[in-house]
C-alpha atoms as a PDB file:
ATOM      1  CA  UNK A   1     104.702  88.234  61.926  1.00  0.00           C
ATOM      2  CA  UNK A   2     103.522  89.284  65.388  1.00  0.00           C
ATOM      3  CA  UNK A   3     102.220  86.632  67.934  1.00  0.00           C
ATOM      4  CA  UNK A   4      98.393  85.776  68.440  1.00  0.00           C
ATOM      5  CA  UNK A   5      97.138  86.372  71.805  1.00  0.00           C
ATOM      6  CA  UNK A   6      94.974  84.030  72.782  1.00  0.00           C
ATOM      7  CA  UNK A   7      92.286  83.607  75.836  1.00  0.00           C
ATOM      8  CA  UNK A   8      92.166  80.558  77.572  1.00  0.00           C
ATOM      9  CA  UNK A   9      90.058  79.805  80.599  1.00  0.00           C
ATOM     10  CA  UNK A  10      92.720  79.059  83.031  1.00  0.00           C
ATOM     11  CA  UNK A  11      90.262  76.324  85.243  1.00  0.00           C
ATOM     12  CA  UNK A  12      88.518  74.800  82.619  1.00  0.00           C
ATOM     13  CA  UNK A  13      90.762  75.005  79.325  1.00  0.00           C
ATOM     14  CA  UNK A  14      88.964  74.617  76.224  1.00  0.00           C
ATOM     15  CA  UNK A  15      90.152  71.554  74.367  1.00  0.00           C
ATOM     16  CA  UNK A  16      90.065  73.284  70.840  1.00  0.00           C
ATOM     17  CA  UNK A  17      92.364  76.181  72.284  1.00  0.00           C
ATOM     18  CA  UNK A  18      94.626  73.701  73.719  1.00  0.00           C
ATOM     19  CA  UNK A  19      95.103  71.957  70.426  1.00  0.00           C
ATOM     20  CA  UNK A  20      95.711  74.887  68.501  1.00  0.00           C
ATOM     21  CA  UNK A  21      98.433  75.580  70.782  1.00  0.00           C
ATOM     22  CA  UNK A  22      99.919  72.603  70.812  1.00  0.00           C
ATOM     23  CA  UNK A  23     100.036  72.804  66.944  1.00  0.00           C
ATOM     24  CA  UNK A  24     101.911  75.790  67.510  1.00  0.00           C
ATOM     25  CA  UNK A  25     104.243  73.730  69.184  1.00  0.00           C
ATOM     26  CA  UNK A  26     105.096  70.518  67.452  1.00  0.00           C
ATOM     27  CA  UNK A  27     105.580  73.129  64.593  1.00  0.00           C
ATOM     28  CA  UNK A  28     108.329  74.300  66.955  1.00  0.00           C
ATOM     29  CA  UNK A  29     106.689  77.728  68.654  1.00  0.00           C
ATOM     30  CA  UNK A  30     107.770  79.599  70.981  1.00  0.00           C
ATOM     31  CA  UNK A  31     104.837  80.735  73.866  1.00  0.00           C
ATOM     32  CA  UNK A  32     103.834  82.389  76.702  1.00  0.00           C
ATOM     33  CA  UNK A  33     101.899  80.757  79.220  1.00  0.00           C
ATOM     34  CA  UNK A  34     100.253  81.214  82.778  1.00  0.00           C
ATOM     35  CA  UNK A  35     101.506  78.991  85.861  1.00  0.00           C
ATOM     36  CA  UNK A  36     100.568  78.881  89.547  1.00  0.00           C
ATOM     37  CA  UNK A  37     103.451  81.426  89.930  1.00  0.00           C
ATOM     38  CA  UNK A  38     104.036  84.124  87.044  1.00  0.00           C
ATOM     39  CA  UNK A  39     103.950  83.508  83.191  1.00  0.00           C
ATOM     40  CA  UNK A  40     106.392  81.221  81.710  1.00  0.00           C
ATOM     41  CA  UNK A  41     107.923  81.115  78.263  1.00  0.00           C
ATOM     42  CA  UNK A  42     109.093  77.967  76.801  1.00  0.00           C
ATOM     43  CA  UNK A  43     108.356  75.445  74.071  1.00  0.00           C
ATOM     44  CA  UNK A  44     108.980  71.705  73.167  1.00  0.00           C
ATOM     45  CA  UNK A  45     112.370  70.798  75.077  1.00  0.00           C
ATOM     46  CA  UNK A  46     112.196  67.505  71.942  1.00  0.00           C
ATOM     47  CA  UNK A  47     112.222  70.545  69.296  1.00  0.00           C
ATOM     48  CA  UNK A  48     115.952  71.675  68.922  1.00  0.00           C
ATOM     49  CA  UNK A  49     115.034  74.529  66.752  1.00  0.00           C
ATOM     50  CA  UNK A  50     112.293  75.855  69.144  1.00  0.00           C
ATOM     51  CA  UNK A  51     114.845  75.045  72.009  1.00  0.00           C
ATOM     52  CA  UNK A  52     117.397  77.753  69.805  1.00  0.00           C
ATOM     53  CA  UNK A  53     115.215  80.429  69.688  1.00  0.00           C
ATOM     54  CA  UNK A  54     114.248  80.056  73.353  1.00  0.00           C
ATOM     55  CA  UNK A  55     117.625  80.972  74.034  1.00  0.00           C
ATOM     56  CA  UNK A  56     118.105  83.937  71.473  1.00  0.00           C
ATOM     57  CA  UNK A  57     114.656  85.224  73.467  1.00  0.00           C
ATOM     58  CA  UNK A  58     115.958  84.913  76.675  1.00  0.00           C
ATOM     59  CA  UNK A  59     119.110  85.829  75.897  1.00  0.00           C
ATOM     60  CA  UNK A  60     120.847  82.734  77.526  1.00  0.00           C
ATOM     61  CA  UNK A  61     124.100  80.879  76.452  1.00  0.00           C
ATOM     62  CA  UNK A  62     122.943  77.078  75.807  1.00  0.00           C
ATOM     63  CA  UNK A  63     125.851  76.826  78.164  1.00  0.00           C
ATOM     64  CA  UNK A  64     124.054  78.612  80.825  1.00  0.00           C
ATOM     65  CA  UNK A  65     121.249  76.473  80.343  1.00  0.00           C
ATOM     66  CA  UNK A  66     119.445  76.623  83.819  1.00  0.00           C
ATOM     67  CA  UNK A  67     116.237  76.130  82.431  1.00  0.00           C
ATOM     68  CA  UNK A  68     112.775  73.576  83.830  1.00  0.00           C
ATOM     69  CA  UNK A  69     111.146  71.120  82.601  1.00  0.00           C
ATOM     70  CA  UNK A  70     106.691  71.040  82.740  1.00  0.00           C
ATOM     71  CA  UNK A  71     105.903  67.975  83.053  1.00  0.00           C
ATOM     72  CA  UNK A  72     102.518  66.789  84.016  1.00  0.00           C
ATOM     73  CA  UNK A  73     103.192  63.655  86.287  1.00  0.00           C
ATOM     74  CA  UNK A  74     105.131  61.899  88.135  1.00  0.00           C
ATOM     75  CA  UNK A  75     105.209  58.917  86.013  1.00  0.00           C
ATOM     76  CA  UNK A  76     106.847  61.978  83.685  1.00  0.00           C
ATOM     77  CA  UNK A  77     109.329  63.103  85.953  1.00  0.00           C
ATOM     78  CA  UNK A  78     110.681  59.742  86.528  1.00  0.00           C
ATOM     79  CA  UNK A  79     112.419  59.569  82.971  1.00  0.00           C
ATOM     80  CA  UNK A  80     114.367  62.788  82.967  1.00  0.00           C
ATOM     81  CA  UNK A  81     115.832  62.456  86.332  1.00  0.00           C
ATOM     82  CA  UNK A  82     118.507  59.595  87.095  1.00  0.00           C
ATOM     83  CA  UNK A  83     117.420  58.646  90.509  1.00  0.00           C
ATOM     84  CA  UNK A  84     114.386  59.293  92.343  1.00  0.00           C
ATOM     85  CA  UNK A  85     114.397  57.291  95.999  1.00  0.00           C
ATOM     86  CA  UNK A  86     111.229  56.396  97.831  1.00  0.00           C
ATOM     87  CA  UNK A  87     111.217  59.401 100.531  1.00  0.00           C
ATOM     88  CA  UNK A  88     112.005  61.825  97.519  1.00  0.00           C
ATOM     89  CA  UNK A  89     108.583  60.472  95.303  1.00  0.00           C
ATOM     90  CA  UNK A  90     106.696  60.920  98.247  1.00  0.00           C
ATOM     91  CA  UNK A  91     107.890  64.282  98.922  1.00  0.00           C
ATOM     92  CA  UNK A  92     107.128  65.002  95.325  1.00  0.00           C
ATOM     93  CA  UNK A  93     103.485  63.230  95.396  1.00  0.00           C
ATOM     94  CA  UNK A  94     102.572  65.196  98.317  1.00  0.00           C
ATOM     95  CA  UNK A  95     103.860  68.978  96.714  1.00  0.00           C
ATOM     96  CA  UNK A  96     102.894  68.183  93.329  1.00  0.00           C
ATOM     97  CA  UNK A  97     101.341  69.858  91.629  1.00  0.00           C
ATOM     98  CA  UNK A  98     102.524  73.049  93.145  1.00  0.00           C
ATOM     99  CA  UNK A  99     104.580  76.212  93.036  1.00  0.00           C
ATOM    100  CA  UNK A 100     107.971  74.299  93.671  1.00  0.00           C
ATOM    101  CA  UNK A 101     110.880  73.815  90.854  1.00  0.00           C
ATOM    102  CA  UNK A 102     112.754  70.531  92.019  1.00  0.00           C
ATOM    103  CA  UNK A 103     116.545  70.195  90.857  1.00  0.00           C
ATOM    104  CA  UNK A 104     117.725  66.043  90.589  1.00  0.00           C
ATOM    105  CA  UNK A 105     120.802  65.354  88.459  1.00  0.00           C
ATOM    106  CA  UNK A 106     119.722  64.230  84.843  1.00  0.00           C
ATOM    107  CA  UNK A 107     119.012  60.677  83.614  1.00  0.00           C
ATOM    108  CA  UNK A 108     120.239  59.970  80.177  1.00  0.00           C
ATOM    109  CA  UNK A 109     116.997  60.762  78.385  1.00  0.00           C
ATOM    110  CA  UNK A 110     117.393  64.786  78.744  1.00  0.00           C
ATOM    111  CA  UNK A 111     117.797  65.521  75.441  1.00  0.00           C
ATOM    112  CA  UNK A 112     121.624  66.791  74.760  1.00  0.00           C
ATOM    113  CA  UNK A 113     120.242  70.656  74.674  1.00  0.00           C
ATOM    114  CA  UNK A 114     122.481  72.416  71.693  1.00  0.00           C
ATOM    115  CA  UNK A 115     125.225  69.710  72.373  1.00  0.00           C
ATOM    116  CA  UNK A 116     125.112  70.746  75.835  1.00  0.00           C
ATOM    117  CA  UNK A 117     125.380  67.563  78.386  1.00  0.00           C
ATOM    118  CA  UNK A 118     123.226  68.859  81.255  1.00  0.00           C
ATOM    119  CA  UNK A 119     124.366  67.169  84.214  1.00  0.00           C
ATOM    120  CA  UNK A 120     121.180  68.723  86.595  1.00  0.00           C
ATOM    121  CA  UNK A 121     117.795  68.912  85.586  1.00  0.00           C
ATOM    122  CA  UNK A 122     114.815  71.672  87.161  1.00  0.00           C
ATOM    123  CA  UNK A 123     111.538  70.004  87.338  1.00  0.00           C
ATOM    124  CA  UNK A 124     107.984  71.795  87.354  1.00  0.00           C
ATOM    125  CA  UNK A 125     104.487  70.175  87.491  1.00  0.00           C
ATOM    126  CA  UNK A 126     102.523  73.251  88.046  1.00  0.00           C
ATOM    127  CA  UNK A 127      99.200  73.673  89.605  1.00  0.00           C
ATOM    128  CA  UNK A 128      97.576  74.739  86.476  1.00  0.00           C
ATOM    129  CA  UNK A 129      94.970  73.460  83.934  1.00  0.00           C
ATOM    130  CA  UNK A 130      96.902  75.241  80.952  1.00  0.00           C
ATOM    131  CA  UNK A 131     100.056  74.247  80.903  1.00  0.00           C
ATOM    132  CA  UNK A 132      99.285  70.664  82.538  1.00  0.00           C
ATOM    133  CA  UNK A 133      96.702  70.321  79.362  1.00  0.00           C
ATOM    134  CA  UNK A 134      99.401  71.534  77.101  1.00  0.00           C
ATOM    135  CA  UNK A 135     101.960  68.748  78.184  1.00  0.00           C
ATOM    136  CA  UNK A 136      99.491  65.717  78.380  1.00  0.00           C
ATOM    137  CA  UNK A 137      98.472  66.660  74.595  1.00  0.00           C
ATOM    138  CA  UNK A 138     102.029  67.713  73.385  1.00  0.00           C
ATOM    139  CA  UNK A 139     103.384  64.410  75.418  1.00  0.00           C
ATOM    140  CA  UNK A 140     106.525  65.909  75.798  1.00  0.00           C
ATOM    141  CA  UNK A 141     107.960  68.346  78.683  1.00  0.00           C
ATOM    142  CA  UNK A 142     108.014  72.532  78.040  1.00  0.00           C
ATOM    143  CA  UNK A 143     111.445  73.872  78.495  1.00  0.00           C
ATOM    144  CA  UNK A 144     110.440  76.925  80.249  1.00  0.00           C
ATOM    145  CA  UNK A 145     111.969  80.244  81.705  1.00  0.00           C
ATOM    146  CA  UNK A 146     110.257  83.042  83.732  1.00  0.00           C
ATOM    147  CA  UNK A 147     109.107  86.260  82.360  1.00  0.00           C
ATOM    148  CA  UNK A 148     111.082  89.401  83.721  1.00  0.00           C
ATOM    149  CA  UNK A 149     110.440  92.718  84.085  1.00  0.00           C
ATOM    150  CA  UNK A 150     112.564  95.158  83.445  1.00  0.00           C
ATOM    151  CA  UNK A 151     111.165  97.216  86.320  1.00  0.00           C
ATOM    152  CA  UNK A 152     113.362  96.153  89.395  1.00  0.00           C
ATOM    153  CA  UNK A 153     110.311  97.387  91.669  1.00  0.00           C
ATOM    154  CA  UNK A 154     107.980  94.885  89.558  1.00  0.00           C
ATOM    155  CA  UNK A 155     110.289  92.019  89.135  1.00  0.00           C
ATOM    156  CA  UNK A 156     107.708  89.857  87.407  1.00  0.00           C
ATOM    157  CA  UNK A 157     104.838  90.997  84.632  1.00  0.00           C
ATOM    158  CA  UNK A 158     101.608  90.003  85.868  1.00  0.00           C
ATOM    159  CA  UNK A 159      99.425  91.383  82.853  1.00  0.00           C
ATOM    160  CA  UNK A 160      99.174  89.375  79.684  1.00  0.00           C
ATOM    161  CA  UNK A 161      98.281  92.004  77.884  1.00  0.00           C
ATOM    162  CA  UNK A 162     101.350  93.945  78.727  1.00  0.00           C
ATOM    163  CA  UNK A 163     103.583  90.746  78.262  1.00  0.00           C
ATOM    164  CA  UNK A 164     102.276  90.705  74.687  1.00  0.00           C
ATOM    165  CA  UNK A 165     103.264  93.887  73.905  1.00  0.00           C
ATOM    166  CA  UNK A 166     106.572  93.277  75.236  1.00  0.00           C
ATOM    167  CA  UNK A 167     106.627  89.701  73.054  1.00  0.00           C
ATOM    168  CA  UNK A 168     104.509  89.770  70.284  1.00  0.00           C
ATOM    169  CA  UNK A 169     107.516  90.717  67.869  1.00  0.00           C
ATOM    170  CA  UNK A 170     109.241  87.446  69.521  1.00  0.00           C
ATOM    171  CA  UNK A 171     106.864  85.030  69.962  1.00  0.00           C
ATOM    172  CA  UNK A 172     104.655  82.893  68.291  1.00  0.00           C
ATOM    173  CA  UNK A 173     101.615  83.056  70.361  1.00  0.00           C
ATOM    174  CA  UNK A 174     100.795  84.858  74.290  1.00  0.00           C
ATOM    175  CA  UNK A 175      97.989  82.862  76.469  1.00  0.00           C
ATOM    176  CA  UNK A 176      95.264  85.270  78.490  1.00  0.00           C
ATOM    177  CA  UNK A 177      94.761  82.696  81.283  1.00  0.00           C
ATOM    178  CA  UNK A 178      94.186  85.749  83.749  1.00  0.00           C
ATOM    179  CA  UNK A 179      96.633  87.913  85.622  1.00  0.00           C
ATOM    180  CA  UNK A 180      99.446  85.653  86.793  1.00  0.00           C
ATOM    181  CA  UNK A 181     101.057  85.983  90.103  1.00  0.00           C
ATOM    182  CA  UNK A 182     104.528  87.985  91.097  1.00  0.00           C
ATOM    183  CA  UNK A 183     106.084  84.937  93.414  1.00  0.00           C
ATOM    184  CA  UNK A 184     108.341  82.418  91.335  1.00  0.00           C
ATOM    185  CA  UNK A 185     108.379  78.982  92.547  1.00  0.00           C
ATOM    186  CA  UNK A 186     110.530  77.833  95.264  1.00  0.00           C
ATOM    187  CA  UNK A 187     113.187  76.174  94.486  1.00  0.00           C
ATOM    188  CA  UNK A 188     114.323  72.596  96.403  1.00  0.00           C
ATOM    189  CA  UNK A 189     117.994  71.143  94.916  1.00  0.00           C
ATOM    190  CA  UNK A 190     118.225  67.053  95.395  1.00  0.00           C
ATOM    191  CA  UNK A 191     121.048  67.085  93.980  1.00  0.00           C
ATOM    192  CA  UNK A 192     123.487  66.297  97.517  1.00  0.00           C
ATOM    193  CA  UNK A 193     120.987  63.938  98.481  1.00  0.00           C
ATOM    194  CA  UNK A 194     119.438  66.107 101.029  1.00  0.00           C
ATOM    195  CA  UNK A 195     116.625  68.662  99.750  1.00  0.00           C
ATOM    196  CA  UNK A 196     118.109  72.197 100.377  1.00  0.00           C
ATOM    197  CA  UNK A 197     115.777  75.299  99.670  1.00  0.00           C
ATOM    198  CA  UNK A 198     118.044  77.675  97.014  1.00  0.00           C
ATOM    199  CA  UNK A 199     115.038  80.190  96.096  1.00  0.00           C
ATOM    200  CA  UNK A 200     112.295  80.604  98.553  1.00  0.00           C
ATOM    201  CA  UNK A 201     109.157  81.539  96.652  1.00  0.00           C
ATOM    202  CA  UNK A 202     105.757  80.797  96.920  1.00  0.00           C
ATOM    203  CA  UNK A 203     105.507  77.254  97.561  1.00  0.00           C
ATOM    204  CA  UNK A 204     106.252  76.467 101.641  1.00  0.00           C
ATOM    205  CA  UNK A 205     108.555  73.272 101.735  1.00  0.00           C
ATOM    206  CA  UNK A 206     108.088  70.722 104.057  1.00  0.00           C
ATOM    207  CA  UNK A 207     110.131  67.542 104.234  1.00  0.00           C
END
């Protein structure tokens, strides 16, 4: 059955859209969704079987399991990742929302992802009604990847209407929020204690 594509308003998300997606994934969907960087695809990181198809999609070993979490607060954040010290929350309170994917070693509430122990955990709050409305109704993170192009000159698909023809066969259901950017989000790792930049992308860090 090919995916629904469905038009959101990507600053003022209508609640009855939102729900309908989120029905799509408790039942454990798969979707594409806008960010303040490029599309995402992802779905419930508590649904195991939605978390199995993810990776037949992407094409990724649960081994190789480098995906983020969306969450859509702090308050969130704070129970997947083991340790968060005072001058790292205010780091995060003053980026987040924003294009930035933070990488803190896992607390012991990441789900065991396919029986995979994942020692490191990516963390996204996005600056973006959708998928921020999505989490606070699902009340549970997206496990999410970045949609590529195959085009090495246009690394990322902007168009949604493009990205459903290229996953309509594959996913459950494509959000229109708008064209989405062609900058991923820059990527800070915790994980040594100090924050070191491993992806610059659109978000500027500043410690």
């Amino acid at each position: 059955m090919a995916a629904e594509l469905l038009s959101i308003h990507p600053v003022n998300p209508e609640p009855r859209k939102i729900s309908r997606v989120v029905e799509v994934l408790r039942r454990g969907g798969v979707i594409v969704y806008p960010t303040d960087t490029i599309y995402g695809i992802g779905c419930d990181l508590l649904n195991r079987r939605a978390v199995e198809r993810l990776c037949q999609i992407t094409g990724v070993k649960p081994q190789k399991l480098n995906l983020s979490f969306i969450c859509n607060d702090l308050s969130h954040i704070s129970h997947y990742v083991k340790r968060l010290d005072t001058p790292e929350f205010k780091t995060l309170k003053k980026l987040l929302p924003g294009p930035f994917t933070f990488i803190f070693e896992s607390s012991s509430n990441v789900p065991k992802i396919l029986d995979v122990n994942k020692k490191t955990v990516g963390i996204r709050i996005p600056d973006h009604a959708i998928p921020l409305a999505l989490v606070q109704q699902l009340n549970n993170p997206l496990i999410t990847s970045s949609i590529k192009d195959d085009d090495i000159i246009k690394e990322y698909t902007t168009d949604p209407e493009e990205i459903f023809e290229d996953f309509k066969n594959q996913v459950d259901l494509v959000i229109d929020g708008g064209a989405g950017g062609n900058v991923p989000s820059t990527v800070v790792d915790f994980t040594s204690g100090e924050p070191v930049v491993t992806r610059q992308g659109l978000g500027e860090f500043v410690y």
